[in-house]
PDB file of N, CA and C in Angstrom:
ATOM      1  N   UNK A   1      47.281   3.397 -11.883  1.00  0.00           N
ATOM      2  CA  UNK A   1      46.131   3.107 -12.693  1.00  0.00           C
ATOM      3  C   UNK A   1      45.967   4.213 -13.729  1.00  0.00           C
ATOM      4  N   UNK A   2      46.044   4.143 -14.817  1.00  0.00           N
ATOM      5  CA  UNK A   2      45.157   4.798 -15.974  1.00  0.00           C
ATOM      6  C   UNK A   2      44.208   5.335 -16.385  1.00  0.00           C
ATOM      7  N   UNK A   3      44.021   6.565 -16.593  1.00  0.00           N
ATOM      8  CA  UNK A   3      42.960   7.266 -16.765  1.00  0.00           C
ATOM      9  C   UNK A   3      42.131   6.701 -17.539  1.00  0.00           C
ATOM     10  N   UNK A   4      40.992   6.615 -17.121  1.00  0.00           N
ATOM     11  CA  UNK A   4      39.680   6.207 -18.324  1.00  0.00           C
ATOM     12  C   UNK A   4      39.449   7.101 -19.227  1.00  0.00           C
ATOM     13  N   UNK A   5      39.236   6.576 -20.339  1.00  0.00           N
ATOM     14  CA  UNK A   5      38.844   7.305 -21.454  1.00  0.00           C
ATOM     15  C   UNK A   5      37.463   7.756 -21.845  1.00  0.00           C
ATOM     16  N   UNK A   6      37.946   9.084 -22.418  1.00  0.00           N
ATOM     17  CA  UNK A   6      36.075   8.952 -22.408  1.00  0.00           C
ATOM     18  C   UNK A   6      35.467   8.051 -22.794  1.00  0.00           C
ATOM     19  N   UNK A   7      35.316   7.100 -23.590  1.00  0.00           N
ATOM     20  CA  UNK A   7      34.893   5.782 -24.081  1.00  0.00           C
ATOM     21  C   UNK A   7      34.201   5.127 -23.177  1.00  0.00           C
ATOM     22  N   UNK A   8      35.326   4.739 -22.288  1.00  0.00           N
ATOM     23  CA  UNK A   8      35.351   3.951 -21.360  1.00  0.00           C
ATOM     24  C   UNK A   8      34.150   4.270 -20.079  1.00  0.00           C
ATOM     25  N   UNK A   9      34.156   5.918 -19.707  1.00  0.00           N
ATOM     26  CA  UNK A   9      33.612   6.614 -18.915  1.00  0.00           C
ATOM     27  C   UNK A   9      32.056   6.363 -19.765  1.00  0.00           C
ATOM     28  N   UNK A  10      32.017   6.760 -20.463  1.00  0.00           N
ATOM     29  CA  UNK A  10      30.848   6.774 -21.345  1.00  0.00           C
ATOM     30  C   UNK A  10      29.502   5.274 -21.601  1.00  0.00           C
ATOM     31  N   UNK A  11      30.509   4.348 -21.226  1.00  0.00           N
ATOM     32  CA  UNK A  11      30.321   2.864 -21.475  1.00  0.00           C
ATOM     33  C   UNK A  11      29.848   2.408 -19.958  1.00  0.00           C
ATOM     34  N   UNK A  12      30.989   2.908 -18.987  1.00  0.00           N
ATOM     35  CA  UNK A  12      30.438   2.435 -17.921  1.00  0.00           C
ATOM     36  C   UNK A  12      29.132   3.115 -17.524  1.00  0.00           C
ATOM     37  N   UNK A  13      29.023   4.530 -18.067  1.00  0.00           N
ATOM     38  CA  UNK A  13      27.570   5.461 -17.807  1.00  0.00           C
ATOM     39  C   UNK A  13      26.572   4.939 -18.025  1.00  0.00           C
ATOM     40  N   UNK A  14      26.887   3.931 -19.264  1.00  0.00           N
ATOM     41  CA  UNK A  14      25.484   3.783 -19.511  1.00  0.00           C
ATOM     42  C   UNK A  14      25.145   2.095 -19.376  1.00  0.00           C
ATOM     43  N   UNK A  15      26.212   1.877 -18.741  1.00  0.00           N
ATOM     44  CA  UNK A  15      25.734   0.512 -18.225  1.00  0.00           C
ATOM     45  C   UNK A  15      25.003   0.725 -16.742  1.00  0.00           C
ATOM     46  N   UNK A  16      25.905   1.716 -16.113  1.00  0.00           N
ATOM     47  CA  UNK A  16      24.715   2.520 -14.419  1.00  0.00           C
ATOM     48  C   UNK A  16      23.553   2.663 -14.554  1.00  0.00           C
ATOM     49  N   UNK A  17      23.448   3.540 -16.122  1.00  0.00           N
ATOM     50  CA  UNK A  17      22.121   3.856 -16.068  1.00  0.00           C
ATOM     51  C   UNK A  17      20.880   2.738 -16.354  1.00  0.00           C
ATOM     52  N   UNK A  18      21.142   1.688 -17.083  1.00  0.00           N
ATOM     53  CA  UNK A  18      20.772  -0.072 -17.424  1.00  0.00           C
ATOM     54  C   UNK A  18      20.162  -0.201 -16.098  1.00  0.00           C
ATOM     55  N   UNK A  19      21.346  -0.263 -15.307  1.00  0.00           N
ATOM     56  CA  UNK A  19      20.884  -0.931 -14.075  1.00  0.00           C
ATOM     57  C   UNK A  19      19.830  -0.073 -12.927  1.00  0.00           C
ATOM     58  N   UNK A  20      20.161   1.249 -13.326  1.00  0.00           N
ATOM     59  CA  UNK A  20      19.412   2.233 -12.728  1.00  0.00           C
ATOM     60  C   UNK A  20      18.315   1.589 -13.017  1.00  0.00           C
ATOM     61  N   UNK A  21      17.472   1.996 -14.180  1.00  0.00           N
ATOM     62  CA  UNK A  21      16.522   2.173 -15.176  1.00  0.00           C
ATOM     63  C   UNK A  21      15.495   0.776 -14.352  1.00  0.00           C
ATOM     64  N   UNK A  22      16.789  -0.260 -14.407  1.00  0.00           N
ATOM     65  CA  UNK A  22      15.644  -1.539 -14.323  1.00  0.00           C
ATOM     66  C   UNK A  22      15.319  -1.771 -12.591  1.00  0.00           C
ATOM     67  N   UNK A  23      16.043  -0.823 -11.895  1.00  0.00           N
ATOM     68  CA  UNK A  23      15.790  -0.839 -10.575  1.00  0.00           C
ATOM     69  C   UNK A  23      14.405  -0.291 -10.061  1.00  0.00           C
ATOM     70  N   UNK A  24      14.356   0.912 -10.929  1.00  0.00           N
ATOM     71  CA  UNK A  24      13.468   1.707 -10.701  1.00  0.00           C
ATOM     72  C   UNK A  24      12.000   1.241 -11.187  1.00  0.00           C
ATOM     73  N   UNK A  25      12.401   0.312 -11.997  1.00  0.00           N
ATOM     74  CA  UNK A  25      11.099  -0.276 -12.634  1.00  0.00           C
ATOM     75  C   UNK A  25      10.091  -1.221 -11.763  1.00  0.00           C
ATOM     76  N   UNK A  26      11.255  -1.770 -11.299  1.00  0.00           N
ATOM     77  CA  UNK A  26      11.194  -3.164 -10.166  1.00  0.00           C
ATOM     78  C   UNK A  26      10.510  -2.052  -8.972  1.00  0.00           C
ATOM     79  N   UNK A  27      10.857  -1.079  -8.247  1.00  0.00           N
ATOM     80  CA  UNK A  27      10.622  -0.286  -7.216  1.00  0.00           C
ATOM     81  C   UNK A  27       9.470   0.208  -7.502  1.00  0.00           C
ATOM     82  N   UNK A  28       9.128   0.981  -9.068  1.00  0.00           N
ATOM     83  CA  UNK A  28       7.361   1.115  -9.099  1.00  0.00           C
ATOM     84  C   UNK A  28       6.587  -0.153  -9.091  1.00  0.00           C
ATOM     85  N   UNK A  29       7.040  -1.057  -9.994  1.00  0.00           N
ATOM     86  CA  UNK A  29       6.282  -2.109  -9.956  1.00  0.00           C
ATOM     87  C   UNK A  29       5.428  -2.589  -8.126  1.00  0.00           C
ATOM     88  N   UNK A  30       6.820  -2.543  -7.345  1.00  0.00           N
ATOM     89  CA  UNK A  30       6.697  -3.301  -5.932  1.00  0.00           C
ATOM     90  C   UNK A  30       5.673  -2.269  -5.362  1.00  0.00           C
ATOM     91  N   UNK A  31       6.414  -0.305  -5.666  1.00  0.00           N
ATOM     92  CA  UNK A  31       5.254   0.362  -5.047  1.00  0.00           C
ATOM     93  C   UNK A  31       3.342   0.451  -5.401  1.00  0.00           C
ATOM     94  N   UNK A  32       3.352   0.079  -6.493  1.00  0.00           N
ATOM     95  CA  UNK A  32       2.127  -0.108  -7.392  1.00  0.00           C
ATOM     96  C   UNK A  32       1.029  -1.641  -5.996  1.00  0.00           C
ATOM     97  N   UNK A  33       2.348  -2.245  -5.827  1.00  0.00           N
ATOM     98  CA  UNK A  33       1.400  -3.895  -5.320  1.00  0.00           C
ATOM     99  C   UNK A  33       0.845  -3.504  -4.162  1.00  0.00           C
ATOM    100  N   UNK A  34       2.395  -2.703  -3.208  1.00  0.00           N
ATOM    101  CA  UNK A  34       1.944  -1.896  -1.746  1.00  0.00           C
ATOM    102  C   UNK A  34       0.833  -1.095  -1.800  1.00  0.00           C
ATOM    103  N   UNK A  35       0.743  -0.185  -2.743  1.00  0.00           N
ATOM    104  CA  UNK A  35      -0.501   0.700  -2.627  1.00  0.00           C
ATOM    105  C   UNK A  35      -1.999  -0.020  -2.896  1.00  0.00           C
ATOM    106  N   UNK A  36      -1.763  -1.582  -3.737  1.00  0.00           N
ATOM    107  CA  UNK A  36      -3.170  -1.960  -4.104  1.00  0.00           C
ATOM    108  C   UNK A  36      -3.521  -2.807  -2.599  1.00  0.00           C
ATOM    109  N   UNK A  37      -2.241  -3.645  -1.577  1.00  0.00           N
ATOM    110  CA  UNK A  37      -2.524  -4.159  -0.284  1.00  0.00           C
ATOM    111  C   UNK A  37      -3.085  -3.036   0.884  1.00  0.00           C
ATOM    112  N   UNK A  38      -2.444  -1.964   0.199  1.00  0.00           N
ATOM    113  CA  UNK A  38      -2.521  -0.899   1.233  1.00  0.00           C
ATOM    114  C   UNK A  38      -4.462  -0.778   1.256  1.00  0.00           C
ATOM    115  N   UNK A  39      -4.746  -0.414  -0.180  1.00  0.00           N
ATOM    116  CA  UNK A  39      -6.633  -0.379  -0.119  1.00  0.00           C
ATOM    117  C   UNK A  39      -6.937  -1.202  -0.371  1.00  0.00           C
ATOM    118  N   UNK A  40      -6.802  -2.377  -0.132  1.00  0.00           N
ATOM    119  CA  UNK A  40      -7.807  -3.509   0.422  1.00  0.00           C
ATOM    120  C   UNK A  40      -7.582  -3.966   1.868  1.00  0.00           C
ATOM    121  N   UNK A  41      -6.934  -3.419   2.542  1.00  0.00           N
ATOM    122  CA  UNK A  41      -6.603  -3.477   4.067  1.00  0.00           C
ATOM    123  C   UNK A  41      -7.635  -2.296   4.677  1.00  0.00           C
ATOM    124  N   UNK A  42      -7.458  -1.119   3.658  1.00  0.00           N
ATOM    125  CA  UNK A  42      -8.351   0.163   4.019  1.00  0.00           C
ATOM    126  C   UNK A  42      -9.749  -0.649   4.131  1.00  0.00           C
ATOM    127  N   UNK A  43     -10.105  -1.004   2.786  1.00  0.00           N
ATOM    128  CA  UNK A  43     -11.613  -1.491   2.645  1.00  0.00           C
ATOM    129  C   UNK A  43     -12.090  -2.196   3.630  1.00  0.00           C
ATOM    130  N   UNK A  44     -10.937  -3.551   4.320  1.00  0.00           N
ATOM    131  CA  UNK A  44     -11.619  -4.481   5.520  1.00  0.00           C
ATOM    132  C   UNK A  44     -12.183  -3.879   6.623  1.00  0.00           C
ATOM    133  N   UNK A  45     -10.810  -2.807   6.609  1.00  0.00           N
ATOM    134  CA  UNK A  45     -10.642  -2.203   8.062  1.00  0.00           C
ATOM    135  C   UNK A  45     -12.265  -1.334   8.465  1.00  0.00           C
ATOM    136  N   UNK A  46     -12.998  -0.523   6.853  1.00  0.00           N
ATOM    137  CA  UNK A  46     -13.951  -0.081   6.540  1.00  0.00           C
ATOM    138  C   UNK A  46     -14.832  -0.735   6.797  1.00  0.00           C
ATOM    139  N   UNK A  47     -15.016  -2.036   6.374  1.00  0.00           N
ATOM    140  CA  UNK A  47     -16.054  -2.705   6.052  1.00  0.00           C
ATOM    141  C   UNK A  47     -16.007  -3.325   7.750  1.00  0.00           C
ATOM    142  N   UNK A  48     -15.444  -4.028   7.963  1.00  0.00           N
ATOM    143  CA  UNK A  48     -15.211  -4.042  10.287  1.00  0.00           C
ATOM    144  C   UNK A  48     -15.985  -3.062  10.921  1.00  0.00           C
ATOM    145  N   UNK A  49     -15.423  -1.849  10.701  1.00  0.00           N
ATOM    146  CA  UNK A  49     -15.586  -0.862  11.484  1.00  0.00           C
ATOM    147  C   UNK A  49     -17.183  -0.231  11.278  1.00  0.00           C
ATOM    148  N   UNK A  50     -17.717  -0.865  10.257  1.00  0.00           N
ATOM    149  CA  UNK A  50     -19.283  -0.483  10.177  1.00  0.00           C
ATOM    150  C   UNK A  50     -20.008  -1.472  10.856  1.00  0.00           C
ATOM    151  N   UNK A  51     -19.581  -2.667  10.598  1.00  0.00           N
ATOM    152  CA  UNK A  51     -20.428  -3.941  11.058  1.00  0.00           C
ATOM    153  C   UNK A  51     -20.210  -3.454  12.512  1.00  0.00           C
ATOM    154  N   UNK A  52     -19.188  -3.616  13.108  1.00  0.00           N
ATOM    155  CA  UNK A  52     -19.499  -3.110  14.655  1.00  0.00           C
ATOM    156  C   UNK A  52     -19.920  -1.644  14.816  1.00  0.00           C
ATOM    157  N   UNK A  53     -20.004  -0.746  14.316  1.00  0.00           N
ATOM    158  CA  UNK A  53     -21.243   0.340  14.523  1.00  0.00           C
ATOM    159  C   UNK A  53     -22.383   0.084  14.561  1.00  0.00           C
ATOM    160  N   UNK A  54     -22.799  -0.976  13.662  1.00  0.00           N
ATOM    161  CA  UNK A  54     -23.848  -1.931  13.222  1.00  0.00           C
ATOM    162  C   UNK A  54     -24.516  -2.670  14.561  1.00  0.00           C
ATOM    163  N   UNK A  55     -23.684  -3.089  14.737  1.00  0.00           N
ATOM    164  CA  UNK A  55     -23.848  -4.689  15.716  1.00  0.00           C
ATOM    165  C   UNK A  55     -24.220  -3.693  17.225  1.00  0.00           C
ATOM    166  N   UNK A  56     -23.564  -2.444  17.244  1.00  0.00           N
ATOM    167  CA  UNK A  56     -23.416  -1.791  18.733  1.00  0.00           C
ATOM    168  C   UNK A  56     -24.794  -0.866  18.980  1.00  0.00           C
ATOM    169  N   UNK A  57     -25.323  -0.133  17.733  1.00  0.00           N
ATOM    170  CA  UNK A  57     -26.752  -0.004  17.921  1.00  0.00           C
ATOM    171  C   UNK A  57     -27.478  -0.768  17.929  1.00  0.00           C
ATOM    172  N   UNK A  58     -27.620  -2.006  17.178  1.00  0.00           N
ATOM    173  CA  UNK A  58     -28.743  -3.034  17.156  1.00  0.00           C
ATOM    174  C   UNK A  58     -29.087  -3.471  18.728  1.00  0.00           C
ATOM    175  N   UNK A  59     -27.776  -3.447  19.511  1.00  0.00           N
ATOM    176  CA  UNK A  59     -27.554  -3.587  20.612  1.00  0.00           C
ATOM    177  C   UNK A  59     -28.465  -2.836  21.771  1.00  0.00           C
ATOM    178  N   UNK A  60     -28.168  -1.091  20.928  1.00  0.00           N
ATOM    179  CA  UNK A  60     -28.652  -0.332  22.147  1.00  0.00           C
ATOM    180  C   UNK A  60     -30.114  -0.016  21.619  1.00  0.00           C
ATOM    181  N   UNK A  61     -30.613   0.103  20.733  1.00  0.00           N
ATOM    182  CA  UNK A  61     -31.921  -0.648  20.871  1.00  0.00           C
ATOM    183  C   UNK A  61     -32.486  -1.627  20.875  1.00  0.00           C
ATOM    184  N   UNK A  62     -31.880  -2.743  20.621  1.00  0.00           N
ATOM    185  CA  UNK A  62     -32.482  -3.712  21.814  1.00  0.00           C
ATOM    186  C   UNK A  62     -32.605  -3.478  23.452  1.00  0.00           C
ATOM    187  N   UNK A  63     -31.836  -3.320  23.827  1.00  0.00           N
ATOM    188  CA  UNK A  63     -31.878  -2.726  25.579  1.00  0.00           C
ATOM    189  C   UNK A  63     -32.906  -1.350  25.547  1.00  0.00           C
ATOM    190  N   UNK A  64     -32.993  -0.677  24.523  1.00  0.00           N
ATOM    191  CA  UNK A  64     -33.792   0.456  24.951  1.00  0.00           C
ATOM    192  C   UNK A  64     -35.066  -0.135  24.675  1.00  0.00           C
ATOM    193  N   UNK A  65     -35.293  -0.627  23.615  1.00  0.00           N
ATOM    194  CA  UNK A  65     -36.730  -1.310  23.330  1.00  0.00           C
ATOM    195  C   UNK A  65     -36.968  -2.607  24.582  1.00  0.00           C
ATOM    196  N   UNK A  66     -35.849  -2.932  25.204  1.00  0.00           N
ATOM    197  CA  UNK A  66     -36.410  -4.040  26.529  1.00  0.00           C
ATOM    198  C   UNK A  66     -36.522  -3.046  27.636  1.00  0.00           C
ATOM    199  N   UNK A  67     -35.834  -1.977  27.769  1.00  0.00           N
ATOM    200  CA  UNK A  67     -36.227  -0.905  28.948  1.00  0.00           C
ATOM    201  C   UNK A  67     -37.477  -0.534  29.179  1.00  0.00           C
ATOM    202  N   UNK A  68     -38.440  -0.393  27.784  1.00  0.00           N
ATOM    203  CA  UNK A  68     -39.685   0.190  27.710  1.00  0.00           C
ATOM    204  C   UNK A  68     -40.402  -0.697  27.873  1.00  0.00           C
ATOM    205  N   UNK A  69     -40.435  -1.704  27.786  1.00  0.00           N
ATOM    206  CA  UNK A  69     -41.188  -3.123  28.052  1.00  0.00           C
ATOM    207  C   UNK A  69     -41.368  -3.218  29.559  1.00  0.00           C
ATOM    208  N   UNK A  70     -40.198  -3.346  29.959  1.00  0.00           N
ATOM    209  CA  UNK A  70     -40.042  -3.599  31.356  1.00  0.00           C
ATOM    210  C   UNK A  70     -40.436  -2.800  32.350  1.00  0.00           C
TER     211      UNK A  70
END
């Protein structure tokens, strides 16, 4: 086989880098979508985790306010 020429070397470089370039684009793009699923999973998980803090005192004063009754 035959040495490549610089030309040649040069040509294929920058066809790697083409494909580089548009890989990387595609890979922020995809990381950009992950990070916006990522905080709105945060937010549910947020917004859950109060309602049952919520729901678990309403709870224990109710029982404390029926303790004093009783």
């Amino acid at each position: 086989m035959a040495k490549a020429t610089t030309a040649e070397v040069a040509a294929n470089l920058h066809a790697h880098e083409v494909k580089c370039e548009e890989r990387w684009k595609t890979i922020f793009k995809e990381t950009g979508e992950i990070k916006e699923e990522i905080s709105s999973i945060n937010k549910t998980i947020r917004i859950a985790t109060f309602g049952i803090i919520s729901f678990a005192g309403a709870i224990i004063i109710a029982l404390l306010s029926w303790a004093l009754v009783v």
